[in-house]
Protein backbone atom coordinates (compact mmCIF):
# COMPACT_ATOMS: atom_id res chain seq x y z
CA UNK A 1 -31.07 -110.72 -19.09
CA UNK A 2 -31.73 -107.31 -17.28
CA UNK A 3 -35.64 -106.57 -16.52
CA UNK A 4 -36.45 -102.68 -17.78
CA UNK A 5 -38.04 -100.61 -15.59
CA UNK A 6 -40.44 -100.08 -18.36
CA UNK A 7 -41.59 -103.49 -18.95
CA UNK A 8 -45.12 -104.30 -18.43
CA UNK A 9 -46.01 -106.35 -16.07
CA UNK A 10 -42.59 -105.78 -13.78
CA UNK A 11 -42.92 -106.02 -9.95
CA UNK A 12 -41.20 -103.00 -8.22
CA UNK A 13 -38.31 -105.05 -7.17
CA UNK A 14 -37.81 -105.86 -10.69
CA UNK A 15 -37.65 -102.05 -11.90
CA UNK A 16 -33.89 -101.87 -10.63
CA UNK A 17 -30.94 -103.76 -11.79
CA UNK A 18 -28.99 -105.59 -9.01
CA UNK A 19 -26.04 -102.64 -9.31
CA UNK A 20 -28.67 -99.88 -9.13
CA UNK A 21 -30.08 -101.44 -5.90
CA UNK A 22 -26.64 -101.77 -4.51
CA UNK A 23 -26.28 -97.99 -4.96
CA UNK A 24 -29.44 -96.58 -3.80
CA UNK A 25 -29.60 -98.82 -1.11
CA UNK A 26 -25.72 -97.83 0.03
CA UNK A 27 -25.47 -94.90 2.75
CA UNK A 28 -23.24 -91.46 2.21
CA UNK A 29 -20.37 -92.04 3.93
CA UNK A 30 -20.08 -89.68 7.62
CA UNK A 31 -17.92 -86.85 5.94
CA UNK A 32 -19.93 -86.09 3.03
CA UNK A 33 -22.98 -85.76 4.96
CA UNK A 34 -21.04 -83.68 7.54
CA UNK A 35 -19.51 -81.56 4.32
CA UNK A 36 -22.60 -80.52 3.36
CA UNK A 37 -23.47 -79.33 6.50
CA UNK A 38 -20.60 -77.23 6.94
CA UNK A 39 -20.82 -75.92 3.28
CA UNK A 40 -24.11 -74.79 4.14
CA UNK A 41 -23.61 -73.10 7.88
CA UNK A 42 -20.40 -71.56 6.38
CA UNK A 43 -22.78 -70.23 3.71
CA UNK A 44 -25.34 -68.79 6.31
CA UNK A 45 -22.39 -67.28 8.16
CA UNK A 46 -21.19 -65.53 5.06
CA UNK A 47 -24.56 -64.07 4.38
CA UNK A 48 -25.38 -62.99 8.22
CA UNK A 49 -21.40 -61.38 8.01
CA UNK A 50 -21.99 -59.69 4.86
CA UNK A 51 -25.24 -58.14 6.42
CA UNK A 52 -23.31 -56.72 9.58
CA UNK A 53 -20.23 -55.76 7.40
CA UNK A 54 -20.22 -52.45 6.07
CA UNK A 55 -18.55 -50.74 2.96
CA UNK A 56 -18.68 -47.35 2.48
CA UNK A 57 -20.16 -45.95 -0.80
CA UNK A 58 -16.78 -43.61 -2.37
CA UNK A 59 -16.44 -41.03 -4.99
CA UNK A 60 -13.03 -40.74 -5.66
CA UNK A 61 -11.16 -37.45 -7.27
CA UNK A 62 -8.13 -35.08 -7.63
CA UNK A 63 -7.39 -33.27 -4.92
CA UNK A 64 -5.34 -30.05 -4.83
CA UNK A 65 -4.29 -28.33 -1.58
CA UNK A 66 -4.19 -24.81 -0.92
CA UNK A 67 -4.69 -22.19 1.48
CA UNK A 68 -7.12 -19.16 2.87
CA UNK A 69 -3.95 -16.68 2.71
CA UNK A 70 -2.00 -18.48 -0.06
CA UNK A 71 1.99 -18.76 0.15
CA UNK A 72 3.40 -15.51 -1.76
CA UNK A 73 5.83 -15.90 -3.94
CA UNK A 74 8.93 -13.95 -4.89
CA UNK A 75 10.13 -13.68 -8.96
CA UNK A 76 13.10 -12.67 -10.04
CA UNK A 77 11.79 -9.73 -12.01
CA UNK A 78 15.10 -10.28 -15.03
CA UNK A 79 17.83 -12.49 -16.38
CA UNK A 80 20.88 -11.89 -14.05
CA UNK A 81 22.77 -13.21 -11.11
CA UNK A 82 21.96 -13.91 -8.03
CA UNK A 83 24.82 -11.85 -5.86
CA UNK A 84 24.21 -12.51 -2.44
CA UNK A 85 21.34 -14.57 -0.83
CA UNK A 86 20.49 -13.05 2.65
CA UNK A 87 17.82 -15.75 4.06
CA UNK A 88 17.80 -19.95 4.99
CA UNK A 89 15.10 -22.00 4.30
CA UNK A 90 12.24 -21.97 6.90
CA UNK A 91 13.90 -18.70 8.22
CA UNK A 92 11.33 -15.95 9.91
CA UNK A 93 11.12 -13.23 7.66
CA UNK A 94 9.10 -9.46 7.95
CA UNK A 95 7.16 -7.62 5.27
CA UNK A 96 9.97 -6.07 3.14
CA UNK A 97 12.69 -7.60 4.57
CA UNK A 98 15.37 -8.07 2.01
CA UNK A 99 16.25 -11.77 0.92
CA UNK A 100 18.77 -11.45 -1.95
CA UNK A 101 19.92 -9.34 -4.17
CA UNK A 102 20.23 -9.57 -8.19
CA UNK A 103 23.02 -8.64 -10.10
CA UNK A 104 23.53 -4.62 -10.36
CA UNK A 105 26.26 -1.48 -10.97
CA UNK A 106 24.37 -0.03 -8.00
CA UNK A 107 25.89 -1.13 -4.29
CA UNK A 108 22.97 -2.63 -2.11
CA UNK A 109 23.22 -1.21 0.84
CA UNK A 110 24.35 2.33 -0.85
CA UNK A 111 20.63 2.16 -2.18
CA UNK A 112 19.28 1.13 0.63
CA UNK A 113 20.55 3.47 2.68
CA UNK A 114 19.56 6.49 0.59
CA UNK A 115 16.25 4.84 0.55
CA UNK A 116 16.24 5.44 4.34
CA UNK A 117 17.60 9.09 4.08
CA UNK A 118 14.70 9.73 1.81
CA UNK A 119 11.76 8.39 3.81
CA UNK A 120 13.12 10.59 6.83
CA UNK A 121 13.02 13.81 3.82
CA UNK A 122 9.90 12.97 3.35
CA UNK A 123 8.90 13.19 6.59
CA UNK A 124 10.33 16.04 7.87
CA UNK A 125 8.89 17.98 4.63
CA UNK A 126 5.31 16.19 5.36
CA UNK A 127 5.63 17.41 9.72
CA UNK A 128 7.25 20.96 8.63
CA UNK A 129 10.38 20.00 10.37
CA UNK A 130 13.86 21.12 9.19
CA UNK A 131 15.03 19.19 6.71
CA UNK A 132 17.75 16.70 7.13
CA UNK A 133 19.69 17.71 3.98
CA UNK A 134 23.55 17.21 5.82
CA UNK A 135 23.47 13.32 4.45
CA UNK A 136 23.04 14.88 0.45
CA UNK A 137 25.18 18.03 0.97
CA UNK A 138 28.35 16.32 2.30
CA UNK A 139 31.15 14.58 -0.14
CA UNK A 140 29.86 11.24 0.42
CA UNK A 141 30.73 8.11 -2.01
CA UNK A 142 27.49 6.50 -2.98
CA UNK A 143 27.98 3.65 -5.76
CA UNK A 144 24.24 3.92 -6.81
CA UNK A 145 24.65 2.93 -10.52
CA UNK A 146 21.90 2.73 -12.43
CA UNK A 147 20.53 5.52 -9.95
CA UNK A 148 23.39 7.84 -10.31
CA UNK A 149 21.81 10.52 -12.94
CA UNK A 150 18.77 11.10 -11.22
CA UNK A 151 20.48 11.30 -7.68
CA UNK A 152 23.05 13.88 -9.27
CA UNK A 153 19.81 16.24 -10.63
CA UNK A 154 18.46 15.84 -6.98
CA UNK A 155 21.65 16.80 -5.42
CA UNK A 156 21.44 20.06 -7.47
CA UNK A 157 18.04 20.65 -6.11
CA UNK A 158 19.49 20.06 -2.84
CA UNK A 159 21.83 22.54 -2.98
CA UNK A 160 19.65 24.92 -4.14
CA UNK A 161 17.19 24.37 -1.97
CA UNK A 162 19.72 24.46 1.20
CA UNK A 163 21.18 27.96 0.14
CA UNK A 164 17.76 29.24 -0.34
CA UNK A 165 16.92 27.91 3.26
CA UNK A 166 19.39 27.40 5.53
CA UNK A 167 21.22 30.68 6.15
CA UNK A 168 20.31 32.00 2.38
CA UNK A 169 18.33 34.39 0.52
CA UNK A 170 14.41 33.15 1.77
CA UNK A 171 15.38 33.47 5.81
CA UNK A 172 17.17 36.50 5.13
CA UNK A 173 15.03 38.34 3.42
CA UNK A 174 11.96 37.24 5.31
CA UNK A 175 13.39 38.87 8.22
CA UNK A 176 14.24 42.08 7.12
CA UNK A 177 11.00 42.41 5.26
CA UNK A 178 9.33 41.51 8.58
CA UNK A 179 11.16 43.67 10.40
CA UNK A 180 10.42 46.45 8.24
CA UNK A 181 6.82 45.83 8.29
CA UNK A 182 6.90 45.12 12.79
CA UNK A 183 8.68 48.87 12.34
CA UNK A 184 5.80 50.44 10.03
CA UNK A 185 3.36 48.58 12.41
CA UNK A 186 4.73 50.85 15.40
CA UNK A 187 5.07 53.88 13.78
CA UNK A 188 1.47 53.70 12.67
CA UNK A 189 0.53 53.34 16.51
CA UNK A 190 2.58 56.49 17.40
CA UNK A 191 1.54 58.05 14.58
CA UNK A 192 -2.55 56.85 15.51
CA UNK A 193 -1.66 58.77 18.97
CA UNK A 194 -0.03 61.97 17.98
CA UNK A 195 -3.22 62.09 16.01
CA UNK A 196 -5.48 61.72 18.74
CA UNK A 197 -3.47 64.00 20.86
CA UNK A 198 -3.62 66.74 17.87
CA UNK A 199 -7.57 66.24 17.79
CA UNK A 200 -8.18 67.28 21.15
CA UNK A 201 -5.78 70.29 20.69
CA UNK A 202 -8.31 70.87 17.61
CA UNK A 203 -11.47 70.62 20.10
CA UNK A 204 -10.09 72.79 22.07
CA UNK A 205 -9.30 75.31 19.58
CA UNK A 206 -12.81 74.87 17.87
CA UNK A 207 -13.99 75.56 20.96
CA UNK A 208 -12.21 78.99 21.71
CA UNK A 209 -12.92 80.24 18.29
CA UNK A 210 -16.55 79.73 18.78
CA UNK A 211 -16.55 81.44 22.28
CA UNK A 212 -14.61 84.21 20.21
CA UNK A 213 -16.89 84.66 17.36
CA UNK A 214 -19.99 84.94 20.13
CA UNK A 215 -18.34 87.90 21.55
CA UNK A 216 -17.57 89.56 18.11
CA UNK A 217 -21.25 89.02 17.59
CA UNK A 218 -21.83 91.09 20.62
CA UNK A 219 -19.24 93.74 19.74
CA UNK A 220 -16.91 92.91 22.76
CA UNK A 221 -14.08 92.42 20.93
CA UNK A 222 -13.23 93.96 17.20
CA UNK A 223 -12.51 91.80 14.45
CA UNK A 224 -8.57 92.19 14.41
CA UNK A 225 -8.93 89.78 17.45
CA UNK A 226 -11.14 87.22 15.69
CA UNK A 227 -9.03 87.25 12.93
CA UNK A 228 -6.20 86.37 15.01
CA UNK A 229 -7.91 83.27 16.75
CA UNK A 230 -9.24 81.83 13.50
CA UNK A 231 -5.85 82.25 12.31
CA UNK A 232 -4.56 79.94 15.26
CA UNK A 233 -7.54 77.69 14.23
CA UNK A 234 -5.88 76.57 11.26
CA UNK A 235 -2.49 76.25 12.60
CA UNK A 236 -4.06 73.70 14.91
CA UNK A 237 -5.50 71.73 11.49
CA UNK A 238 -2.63 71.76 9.21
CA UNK A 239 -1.19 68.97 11.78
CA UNK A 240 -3.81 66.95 11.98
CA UNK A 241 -4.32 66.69 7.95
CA UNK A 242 -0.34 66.23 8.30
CA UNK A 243 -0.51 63.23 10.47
CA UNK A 244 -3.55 61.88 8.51
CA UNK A 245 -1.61 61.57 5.46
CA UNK A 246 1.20 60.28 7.30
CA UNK A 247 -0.88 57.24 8.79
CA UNK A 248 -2.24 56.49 5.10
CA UNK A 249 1.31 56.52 3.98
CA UNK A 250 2.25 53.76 6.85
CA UNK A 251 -0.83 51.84 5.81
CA UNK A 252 0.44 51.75 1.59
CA UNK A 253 3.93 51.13 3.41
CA UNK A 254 2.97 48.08 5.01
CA UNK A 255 0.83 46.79 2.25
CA UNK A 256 3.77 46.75 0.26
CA UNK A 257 5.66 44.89 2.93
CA UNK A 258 2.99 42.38 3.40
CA UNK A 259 3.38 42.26 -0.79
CA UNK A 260 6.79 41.45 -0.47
CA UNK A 261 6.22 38.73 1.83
CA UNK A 262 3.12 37.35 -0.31
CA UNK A 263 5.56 36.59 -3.24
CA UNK A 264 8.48 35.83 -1.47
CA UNK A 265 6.20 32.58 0.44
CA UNK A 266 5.35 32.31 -3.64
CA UNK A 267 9.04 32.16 -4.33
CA UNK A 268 9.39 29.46 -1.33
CA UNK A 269 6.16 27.82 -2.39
CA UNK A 270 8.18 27.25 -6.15
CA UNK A 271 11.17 26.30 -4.43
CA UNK A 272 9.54 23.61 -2.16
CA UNK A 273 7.37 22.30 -5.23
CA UNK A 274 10.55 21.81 -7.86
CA UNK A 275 12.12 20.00 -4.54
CA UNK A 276 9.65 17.94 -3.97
CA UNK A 277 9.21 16.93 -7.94
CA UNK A 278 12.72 16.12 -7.57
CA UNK A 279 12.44 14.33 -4.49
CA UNK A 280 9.21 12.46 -5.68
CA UNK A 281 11.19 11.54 -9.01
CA UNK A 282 14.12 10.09 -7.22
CA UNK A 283 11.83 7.78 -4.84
CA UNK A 284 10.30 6.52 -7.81
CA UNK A 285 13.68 5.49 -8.97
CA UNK A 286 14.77 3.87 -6.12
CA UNK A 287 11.14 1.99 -5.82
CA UNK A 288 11.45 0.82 -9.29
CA UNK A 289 15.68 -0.26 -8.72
CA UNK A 290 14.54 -2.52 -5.40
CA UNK A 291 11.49 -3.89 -7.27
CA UNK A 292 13.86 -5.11 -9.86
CA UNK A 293 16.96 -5.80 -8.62
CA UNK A 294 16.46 -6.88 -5.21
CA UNK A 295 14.24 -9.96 -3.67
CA UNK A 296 11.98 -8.67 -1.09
CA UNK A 297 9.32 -10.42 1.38
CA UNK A 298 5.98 -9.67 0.09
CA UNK A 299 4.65 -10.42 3.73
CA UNK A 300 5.62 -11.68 6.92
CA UNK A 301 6.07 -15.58 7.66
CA UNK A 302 8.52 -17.88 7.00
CA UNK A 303 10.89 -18.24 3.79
CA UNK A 304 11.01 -21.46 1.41
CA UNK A 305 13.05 -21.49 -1.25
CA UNK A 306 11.37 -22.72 -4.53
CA UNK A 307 14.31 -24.59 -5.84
CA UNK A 308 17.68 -25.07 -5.42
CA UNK A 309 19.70 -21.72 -5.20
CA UNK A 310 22.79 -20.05 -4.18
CA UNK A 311 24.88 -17.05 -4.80
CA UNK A 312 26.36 -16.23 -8.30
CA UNK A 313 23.95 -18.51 -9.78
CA UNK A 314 22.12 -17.22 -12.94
CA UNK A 315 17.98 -16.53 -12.94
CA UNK A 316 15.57 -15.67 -15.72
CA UNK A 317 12.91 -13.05 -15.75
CA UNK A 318 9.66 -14.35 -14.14
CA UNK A 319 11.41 -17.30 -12.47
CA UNK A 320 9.86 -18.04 -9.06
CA UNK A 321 12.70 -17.96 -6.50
CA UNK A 322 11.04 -18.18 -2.96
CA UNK A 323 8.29 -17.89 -1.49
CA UNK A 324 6.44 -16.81 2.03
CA UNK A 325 4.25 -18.62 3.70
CA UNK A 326 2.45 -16.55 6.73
CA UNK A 327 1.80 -18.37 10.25
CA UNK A 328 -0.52 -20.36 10.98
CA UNK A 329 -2.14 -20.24 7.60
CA UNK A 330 -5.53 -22.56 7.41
CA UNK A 331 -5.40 -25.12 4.27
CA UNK A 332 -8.12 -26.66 2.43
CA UNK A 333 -8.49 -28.67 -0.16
CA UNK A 334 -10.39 -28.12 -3.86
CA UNK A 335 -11.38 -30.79 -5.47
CA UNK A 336 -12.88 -31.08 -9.43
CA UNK A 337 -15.73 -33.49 -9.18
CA UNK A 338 -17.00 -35.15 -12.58
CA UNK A 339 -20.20 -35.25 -13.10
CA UNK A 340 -20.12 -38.97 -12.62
CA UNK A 341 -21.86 -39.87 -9.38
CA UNK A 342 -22.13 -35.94 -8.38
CA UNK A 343 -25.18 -36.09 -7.02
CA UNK A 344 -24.01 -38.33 -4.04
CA UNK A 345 -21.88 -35.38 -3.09
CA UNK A 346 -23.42 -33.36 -0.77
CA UNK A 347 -21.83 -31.21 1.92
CA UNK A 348 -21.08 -32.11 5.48
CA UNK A 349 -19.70 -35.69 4.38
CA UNK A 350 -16.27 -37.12 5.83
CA UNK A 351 -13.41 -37.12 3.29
CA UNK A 352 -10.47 -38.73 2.89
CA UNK A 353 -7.07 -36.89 1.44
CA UNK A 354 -4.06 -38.96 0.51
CA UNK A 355 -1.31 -36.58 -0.18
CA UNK A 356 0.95 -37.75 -3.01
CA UNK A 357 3.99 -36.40 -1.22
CA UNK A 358 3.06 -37.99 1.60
CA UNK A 359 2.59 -41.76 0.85
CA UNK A 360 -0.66 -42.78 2.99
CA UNK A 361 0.77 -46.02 4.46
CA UNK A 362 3.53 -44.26 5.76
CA UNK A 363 1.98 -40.92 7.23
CA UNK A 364 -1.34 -41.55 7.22
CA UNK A 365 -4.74 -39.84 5.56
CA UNK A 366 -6.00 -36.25 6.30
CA UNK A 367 -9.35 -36.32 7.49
CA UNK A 368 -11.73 -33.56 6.18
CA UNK A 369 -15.49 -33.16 5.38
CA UNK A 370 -17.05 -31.03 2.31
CA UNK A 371 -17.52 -27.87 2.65
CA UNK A 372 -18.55 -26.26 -0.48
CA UNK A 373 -20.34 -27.99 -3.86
CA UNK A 374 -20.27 -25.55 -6.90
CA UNK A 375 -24.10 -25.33 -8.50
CA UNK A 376 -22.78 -24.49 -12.05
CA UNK A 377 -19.82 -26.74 -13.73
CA UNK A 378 -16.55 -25.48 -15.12
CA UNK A 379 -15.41 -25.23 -18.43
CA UNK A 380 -13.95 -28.48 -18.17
CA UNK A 381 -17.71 -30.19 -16.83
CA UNK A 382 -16.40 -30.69 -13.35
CA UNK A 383 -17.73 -29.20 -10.56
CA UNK A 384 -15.43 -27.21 -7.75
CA UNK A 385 -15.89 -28.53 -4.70
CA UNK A 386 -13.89 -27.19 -1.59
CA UNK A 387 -13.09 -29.49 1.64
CA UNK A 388 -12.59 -28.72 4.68
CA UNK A 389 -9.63 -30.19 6.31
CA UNK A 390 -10.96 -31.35 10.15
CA UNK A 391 -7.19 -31.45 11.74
CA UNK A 392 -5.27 -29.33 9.22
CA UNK A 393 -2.25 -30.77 8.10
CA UNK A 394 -2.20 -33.44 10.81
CA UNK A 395 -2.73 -36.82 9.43
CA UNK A 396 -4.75 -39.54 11.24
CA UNK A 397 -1.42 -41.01 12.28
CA UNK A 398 -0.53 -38.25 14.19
CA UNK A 399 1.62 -36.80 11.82
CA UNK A 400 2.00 -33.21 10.66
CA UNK A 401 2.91 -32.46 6.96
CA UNK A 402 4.71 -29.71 5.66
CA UNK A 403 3.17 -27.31 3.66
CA UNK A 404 4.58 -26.88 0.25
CA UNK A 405 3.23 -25.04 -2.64
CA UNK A 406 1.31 -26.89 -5.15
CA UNK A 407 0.85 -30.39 -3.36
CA UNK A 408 -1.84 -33.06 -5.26
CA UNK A 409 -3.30 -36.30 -4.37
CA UNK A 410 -6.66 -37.84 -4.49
CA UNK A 411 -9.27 -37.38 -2.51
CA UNK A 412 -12.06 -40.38 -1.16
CA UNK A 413 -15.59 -38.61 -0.52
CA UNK A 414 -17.56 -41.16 1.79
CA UNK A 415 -21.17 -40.71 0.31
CA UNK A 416 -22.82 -43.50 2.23
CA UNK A 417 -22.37 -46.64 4.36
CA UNK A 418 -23.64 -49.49 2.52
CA UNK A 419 -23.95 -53.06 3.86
CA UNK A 420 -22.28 -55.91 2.16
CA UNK A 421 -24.91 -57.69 0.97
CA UNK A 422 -26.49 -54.96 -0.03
CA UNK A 423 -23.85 -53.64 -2.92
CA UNK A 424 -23.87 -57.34 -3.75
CA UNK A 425 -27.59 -57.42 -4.51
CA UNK A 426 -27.02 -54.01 -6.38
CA UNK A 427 -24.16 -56.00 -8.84
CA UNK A 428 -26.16 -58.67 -9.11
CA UNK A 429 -29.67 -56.63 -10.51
CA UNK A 430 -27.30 -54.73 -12.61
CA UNK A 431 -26.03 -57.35 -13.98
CA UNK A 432 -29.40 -59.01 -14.17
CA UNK A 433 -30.61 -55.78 -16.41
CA UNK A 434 -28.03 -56.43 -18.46
C-alpha cells in the first residue's frame, strides 16, 4: 500500500509515491526549455518594438473642399432651350464672354450688336462727340423680338433727335441767332465810337460857347451872336443823346438775342434729356434680354460644364449650367469638427485629406495642416475648422487633381505621436476603470 505524505512518522523518501518520484526526478526535454526561452525574448522584443514604434493620435472628420475665389457658376435664368452652345469644356473664357444662348424670338447677334451700337451712343453723348446715329436711321433688318417695341419708340427719338441736330432746326437757328447777336455786337462798337467822336465835337463846342458868353459879358459882341453859338451848342447835343439811345437799343437787342439762345440750349437741353430717357430705357432692355436669355461668363478663367449638355436640349429656371473657375485659384479645405476629442485640435497640426473622387490608394493623400479652429460651435455643435492645403491639389504621389465643384472626403487631423506601448497602457487603465 501507498505511504501518504501526511503520515506521521514518514521519512522524506517515503512522502512520494514511486510514479511521483519518477516525474519530479525526470528532466524537460531540450525544446521545451528552449521554447520558453524564445517565448520570453520574443516577448521582450515585442515590448522594446512597441516602445520605438509610433502611432499617431487621429481625429478623423468630413472634409469639404473649396476655394479663396470660389468657381462661379452660370444658371439658366428660365425653362427653355438651349439654342446654340458657344464654349468646350476646360475652354479659356473672358468676363462676359458669351457661352450659349437660350431659346428666344430675338436673333443673338442682332442684340448683340445693337448692344455694341449703344455703348458707342453712350459714349459719344458722355465725350460731347457727334453722335453715331447712321446705324438707327438707316433701313436696317434687326430681328430683336422681345426687344422690338422699345427699339421702335427709340428709333422715333432718333429721328427726332437727328432732324433737330444734324442739319435741322437747333443748328440752324443757333446760327442765325448768333449771327444776329456777332452783328448787334459790332454795331454797338461803331456805335460806342461815333459816340466818342460826337463827345469831343461837344467839348469843343462847350468850349466855344463859353469863350462866347465871356465876351458878351464884356460887351464885345451883342447877344444876336451868342444866341447863334448856343444855338449850334445844341445841334452838337441832339447827336450825342441820339447815339446814346441808339447804344441802349443795341444793348436790349442783344439781350434778346442772348434770350433766344438761353431757351433754345433749354429746347436742346429737353431734347437731349427725352433722348437719353429713351436711350437709358432701351439699355435696360437689352441688359435685362442678355441676363435672361443668354449664358454669360461671370469672370474670367476656364469653363466646366456642370452636367451633360448640348444644343436644343431643354433647361429649367435656376438650373446650374456651367461654371468658371479663375486661374490659379488657392483651395482649402473646411472641415466640421464634433465636439468629440476637439480639444486635441489645435492649429499648425499636419492633416491628412482623402478625396472621395480621388480614391487614396490610387492618387494618393493631400497633405495640409490646420489653419483656422472656430471658438464658438455651429448650430449643428460642430466646430468650423479650415485647413490649409501644404501642396494644393497635388497629392503626396505626385499627382494633381482636378478641381471640381463640391468635392468631399474625410479628413485625418494628426493630434499627437503616441508610442505603442503607450496607447496600449492607455486601453488597458481604461479598461481597468471599467
Amino acid at each position: 500500500m501507498p505511504t501518504y505524505l501526511d503520515s506521521p512518522g514518514a521519512g522524506t523518501s517515503d512522502y512520494r509515491s514511486e510514479e511521483a518520484q519518477d516525474i519530479f526526478s525526470r528532466r524537460p526535454p531540450a525544446i521545451l526549455r528552449w521554447s520558453n526561452t524564445a517565448f520570453l525574448l520574443i516577448l521582450l522584443l515585442l515590448l522594446a518594438l512597441s516602445w520605438f514604434v509610433h502611432y499617431p493620435d487621429l481625429v478623423q472628420a468630413p472634409f469639404r473642399l473649396t476655394t479663396v475665389d470660389a468657381p462661379k457658376p452660370v444658371n439658366s435664368r428660365l425653362t427653355a432651350r438651349v439654342t446654340s452652345l458657344r464654349v468646350r469644356e476646360g475652354q479659356a473664357v473672358q468676363a462676359g464672354e458669351l457661352l450659349g444662348c437660350l431659346e428666344s424670338t430675338a436673333r443673338p447677334n442682332d442684340v448683340l450688336a445693337l448692344g455694341r451700337d449703344l455703348q458707342q451712343l453712350r459714349a459719344a453723348v458722355l465725350h460731347g462727340q457727334p453722335l453715331p446715329l447712321a446705324s438707327f436711321t438707316a433701313q436696317r433688318e434687326r430681328q430683336l423680338g422681345e426687344l422690338q417695341p422699345v427699339y421702335q419708340t427709340f428709333q422715333q427719338s432718333v429721328q427726332q433727335h437727328a432732324a433737330f441736330l444734324t442739319n435741322g432746326f437747333y443748328p440752324r437757328k443757333q446760327r442765325l441767332i448768333a449771327g444776329e447777336l456777332q452783328d448787334l455786337q459790332q454795331l454797338s462798337g461803331v456805335l460806342a465810337a461815333q459816340l466818342r467822336i460826337e463827345q469831343q465835337d461837344l467839348q469843343l463846342a462847350e468850349s466855344t460857347f463859353a469863350a462866347q458868353r465871356r465876351l458878351f459879358e464884356e460887351r464885345v459882341i451883342p447877344a444876336a451872336e451868342l444866341q447863334q453859338e448856343q444855338s449850334r451848342l445844341l445841334a452838337k447835343q441832339m447827336p450825342v443823346e441820339q447815339t446814346r439811345i441808339a447804344l441802349l437799343n443795341n444793348q436790349n437787342a442783344q439781350s434778346g438775342k442772348r434770350r433766344e439762345l438761353l431757351e433754345l440750349e433749354k429746347v436742346f437741353a429737353e431734347q437731349q434729356d427725352l433722348f437719353l430717357q429713351q436711350l437709358t430705357t432701351l439699355e435696360s432692355a437689352v441688359r435685362e434680354w442678355r441676363s435672361r436669355f443668354l449664358l454669360l461668363a461671370p469672370t474670367s478663367g476656364r469653363v466646366h460644364f456642370a452636367a451633360f449638355l448640348e444644343e436644343n436640349q431643354s433647361v429649367t429656371a435656376g438650373q446650374e449650367l456651367f461654371y468658371v473657375a479663375r486661374e490659379g485659384m488657392q483651395a482649402f479645405g473646411v472641415v466640421q469638427v464634433p465636439q468629440y476629442n476637439l480639444g486635441k485640435v489645435k492649429v499648425g497640426q499636419r492633416v491628412w485629406v482623402s478625396v472621395s473622387g480621388y480614391p487614396a490608394g490610387e492618387y494618393g493623400r493631400l497633405p495640409g495642416r490646420v489653419a483656422f479652429v472656430a471658438a464658438l460651435p455651429n448650430k449643428d455643435g460642430t466646430y468650423q475648422t479650415r485647413i490649409q492645403l501644404s501642396q494644393g491639389l497635388r497629392t503626396n504621389y505626385g499627382r494633381a487633381l482636378a478641381y471640381k465643384a463640391g468635392l468631399r472626403g474625410s479628413v485625418d487631423i494628426v493630434t499627437g505621436d503616441t508610442r505603442l506601448l503607450e496607447r496600449l497602457l492607455y486601453s488597458f487603465r481604461r479598461n481597468l476603470a471599467r
